[in-house]
N, C-alpha and C. Protein backbone atom coordinates (compact mmCIF):
# COMPACT_ATOMS: atom_id res chain seq x y z
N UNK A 1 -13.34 -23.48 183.78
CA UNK A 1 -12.70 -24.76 183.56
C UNK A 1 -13.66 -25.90 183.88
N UNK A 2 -14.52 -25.84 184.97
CA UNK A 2 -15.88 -26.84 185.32
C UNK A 2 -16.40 -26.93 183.81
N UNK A 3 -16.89 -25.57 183.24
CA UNK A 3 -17.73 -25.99 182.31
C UNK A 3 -17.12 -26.76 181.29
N UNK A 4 -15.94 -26.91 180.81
CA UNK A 4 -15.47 -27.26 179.77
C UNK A 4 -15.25 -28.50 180.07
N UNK A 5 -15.21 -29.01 181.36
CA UNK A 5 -14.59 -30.73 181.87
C UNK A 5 -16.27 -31.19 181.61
N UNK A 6 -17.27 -30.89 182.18
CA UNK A 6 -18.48 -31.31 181.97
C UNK A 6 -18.76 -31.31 180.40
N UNK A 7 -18.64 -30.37 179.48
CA UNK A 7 -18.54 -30.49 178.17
C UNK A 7 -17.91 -31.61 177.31
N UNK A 8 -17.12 -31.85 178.09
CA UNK A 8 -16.43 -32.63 177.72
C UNK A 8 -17.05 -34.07 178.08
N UNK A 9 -17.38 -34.38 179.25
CA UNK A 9 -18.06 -35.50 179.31
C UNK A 9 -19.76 -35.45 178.74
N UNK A 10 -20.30 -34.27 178.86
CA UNK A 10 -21.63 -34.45 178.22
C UNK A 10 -21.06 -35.35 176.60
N UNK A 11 -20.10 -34.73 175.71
CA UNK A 11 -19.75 -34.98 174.23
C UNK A 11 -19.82 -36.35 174.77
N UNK A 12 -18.37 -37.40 175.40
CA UNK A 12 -18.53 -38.48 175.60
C UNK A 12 -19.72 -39.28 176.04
N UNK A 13 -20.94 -38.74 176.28
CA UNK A 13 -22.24 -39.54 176.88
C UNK A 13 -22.86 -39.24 175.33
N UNK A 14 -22.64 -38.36 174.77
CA UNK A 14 -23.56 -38.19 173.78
C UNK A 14 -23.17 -39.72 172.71
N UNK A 15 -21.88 -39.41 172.69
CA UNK A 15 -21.28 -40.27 171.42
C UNK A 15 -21.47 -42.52 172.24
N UNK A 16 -21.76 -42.17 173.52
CA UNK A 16 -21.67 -43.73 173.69
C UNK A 16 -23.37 -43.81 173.60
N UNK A 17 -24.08 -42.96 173.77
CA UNK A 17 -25.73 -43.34 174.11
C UNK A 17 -26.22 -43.43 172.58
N UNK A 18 -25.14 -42.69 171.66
CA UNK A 18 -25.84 -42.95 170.14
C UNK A 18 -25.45 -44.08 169.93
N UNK A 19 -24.33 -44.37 170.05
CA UNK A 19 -23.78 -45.85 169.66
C UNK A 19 -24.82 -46.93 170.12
N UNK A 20 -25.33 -47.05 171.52
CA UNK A 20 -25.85 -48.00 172.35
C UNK A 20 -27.87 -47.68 171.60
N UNK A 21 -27.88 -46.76 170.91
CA UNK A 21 -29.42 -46.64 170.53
C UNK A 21 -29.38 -47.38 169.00
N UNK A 22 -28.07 -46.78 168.33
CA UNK A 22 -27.97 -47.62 167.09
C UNK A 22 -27.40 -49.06 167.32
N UNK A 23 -27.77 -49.08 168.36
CA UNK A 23 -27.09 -51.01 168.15
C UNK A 23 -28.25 -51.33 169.17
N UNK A 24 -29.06 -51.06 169.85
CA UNK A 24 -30.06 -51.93 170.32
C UNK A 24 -31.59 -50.67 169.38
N UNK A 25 -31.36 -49.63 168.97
CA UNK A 25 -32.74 -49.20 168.25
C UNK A 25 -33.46 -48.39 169.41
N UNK A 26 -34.25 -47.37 169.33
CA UNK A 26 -35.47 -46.72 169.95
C UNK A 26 -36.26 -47.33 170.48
N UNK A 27 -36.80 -48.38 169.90
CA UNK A 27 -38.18 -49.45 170.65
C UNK A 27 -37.64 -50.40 171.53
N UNK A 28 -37.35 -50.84 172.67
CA UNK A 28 -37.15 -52.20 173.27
C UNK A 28 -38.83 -52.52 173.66
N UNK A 29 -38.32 -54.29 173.65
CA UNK A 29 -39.24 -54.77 173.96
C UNK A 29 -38.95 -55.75 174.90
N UNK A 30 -40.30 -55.87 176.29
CA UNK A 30 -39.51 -56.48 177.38
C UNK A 30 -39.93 -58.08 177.36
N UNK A 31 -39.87 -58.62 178.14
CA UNK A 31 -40.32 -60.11 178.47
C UNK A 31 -41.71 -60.85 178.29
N UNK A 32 -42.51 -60.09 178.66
CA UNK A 32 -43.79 -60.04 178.32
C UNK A 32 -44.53 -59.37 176.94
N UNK A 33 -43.73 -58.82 176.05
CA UNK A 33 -44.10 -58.31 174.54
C UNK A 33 -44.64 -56.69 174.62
N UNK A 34 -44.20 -56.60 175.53
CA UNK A 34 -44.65 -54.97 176.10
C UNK A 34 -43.62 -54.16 175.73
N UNK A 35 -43.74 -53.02 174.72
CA UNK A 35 -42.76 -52.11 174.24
C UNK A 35 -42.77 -50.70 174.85
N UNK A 36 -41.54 -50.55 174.90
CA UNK A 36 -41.50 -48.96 175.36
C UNK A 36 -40.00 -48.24 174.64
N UNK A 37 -39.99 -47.18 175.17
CA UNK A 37 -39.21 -46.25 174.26
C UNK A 37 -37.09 -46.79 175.33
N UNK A 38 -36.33 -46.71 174.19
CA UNK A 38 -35.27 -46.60 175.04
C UNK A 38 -34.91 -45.67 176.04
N UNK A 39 -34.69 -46.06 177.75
CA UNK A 39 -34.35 -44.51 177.96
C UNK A 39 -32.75 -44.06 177.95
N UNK A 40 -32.09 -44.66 176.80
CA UNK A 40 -30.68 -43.86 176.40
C UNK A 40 -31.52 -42.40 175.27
N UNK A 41 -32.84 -42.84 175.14
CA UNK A 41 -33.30 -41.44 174.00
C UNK A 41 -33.35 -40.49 174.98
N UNK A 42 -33.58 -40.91 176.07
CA UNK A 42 -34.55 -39.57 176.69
C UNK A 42 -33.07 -39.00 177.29
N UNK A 43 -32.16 -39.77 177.70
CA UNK A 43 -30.85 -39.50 178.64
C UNK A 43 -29.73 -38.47 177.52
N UNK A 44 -29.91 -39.37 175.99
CA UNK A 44 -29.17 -38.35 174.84
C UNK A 44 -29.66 -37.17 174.89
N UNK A 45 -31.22 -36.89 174.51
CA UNK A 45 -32.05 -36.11 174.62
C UNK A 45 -31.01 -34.88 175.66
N UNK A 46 -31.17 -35.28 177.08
CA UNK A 46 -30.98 -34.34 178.06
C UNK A 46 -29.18 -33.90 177.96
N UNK A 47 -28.51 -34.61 177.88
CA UNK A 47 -26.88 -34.16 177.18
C UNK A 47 -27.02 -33.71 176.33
N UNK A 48 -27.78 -33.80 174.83
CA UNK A 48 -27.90 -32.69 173.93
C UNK A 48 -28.15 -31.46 174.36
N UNK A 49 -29.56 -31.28 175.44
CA UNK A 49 -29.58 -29.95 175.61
C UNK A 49 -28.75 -29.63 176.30
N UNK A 50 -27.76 -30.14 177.42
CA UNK A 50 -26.60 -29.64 178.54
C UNK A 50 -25.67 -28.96 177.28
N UNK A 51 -24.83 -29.43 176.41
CA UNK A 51 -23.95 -29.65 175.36
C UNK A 51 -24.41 -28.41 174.34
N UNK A 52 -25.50 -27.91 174.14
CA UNK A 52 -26.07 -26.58 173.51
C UNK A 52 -25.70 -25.61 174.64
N UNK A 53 -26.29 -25.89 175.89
CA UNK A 53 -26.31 -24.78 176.51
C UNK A 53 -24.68 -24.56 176.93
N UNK A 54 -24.23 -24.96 177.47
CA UNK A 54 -22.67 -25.07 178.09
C UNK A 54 -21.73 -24.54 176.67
N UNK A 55 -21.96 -24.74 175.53
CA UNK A 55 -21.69 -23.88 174.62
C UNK A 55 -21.86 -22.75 174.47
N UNK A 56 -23.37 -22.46 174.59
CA UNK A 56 -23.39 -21.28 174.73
C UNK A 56 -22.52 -20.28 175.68
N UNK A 57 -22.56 -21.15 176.91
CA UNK A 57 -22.00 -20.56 178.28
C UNK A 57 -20.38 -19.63 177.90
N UNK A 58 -20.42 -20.78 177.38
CA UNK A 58 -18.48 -20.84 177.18
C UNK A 58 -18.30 -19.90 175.77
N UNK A 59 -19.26 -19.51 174.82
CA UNK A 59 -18.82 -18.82 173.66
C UNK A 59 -18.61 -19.76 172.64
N UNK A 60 -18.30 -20.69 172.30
CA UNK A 60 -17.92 -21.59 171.35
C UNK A 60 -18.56 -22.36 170.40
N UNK A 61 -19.97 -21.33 170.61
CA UNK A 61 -20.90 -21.97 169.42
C UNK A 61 -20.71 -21.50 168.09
N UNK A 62 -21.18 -21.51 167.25
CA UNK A 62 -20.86 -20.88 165.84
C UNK A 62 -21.27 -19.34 165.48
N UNK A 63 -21.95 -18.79 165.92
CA UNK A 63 -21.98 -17.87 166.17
C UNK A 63 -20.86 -16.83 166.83
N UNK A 64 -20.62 -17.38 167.78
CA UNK A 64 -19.80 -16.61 168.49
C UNK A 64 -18.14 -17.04 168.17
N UNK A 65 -18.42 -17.93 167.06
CA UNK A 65 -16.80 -18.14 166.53
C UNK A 65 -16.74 -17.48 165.30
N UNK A 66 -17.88 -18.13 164.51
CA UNK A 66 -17.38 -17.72 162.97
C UNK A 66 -18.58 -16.38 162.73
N UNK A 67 -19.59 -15.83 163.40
CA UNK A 67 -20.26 -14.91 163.59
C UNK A 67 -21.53 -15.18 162.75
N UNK A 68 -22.62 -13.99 162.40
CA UNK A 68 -23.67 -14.92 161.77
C UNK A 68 -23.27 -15.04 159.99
N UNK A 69 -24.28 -15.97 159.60
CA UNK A 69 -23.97 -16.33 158.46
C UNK A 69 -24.49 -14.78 157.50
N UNK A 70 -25.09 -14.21 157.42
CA UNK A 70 -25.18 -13.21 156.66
C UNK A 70 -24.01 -12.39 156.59
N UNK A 71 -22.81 -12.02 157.23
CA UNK A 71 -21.75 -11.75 157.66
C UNK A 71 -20.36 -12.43 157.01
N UNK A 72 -20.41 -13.71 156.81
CA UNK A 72 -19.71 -14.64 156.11
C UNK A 72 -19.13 -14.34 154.73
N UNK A 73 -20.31 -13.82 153.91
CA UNK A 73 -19.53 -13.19 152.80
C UNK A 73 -18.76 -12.00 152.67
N UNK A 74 -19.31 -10.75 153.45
CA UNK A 74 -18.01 -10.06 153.64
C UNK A 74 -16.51 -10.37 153.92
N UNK A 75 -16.74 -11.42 155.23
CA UNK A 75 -15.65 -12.04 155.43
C UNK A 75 -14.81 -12.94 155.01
N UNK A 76 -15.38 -13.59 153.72
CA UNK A 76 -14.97 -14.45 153.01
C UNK A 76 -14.09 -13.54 151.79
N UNK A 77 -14.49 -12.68 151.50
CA UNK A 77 -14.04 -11.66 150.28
C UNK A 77 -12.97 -10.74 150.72
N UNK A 78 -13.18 -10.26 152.11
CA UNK A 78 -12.10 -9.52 152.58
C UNK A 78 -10.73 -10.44 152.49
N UNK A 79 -11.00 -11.86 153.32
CA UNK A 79 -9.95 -12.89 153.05
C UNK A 79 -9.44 -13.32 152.01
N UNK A 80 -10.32 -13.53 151.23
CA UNK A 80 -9.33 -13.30 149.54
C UNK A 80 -8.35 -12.35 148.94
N UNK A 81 -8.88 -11.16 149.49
CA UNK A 81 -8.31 -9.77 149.00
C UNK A 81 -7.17 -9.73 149.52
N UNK A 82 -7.01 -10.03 150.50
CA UNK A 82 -5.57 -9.90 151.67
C UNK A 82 -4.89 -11.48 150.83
N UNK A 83 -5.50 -12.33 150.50
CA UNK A 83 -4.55 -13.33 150.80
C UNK A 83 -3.55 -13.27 148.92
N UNK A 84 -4.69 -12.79 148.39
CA UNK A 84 -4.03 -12.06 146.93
C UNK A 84 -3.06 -10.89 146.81
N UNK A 85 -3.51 -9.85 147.55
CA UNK A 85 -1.96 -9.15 147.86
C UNK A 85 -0.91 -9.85 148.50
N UNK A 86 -1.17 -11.04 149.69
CA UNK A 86 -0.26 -11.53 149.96
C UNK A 86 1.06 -11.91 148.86
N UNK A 87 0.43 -13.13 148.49
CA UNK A 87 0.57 -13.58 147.24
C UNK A 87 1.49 -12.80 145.80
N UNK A 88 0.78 -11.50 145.86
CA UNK A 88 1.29 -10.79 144.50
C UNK A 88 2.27 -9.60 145.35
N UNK A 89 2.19 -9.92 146.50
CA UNK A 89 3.97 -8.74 147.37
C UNK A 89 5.06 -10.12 146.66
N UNK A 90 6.16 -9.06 147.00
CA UNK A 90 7.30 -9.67 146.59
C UNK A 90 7.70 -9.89 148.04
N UNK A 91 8.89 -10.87 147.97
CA UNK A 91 8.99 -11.77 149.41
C UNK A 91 10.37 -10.92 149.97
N UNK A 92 10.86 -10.88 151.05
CA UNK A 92 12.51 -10.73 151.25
C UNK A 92 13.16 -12.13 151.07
N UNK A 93 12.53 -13.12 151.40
CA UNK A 93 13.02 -14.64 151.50
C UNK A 93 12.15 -14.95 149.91
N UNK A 94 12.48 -15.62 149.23
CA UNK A 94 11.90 -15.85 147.89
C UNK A 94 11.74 -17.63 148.23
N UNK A 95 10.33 -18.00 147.17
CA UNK A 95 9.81 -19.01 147.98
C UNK A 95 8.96 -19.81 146.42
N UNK A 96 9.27 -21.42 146.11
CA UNK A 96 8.80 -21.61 145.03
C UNK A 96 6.91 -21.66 145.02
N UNK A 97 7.17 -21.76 143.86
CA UNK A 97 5.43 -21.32 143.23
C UNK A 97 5.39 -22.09 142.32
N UNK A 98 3.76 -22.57 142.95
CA UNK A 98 3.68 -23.92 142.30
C UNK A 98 2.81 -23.60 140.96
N UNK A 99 2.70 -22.55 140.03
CA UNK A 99 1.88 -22.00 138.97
C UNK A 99 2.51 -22.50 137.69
């Protein structure tokens, strides 16, 4: 449950530090004409990688939901097959069709 409350706030740091980079930009420049890098990049930067890994932690990456993509088409075809017999059984409750 820790990991998922921290997940949860890494997402919220991610989504305000993009906002705050697209509205002031990557480059600031200070008082004296001296430029340097924003450090909301380097701070997104480090919640991106928390927010990969803590996914991982927890299972909930894509992989471990929808499995790998070479895999997908089996599973995509099996789901058709079932959802077409669904479809072509006859019902006990009869149900309109929109054909």
């Amino acid at each position: 449950m820790i990991l998922a409350c921290l997940l949860a706030k890494d997402l919220a740091a991610l989504e305000s530090l993009a906002e705050e980079l697209a509205n002031d930009g990557h480059v600031l420049t200070d008082n004296k004409g001296k430029k340097y890098a924003h450090p909301a990049a380097n701070l997104l930067d480090q919640a991106t990688r928390r927010t990969v890994t803590t996914c991982r932690a927890l299972q909930i990456h894509a992989i471990a939901t929808s499995g790998k993509t070479d895999h997908q088409g089996k599973k995509n075809e099996t789901a058709r097959g079932i959802a077409a017999k669904i479809d072509a059984a006859d019902d006990l409750i009869p149900r309109a069709r929109l054909n």
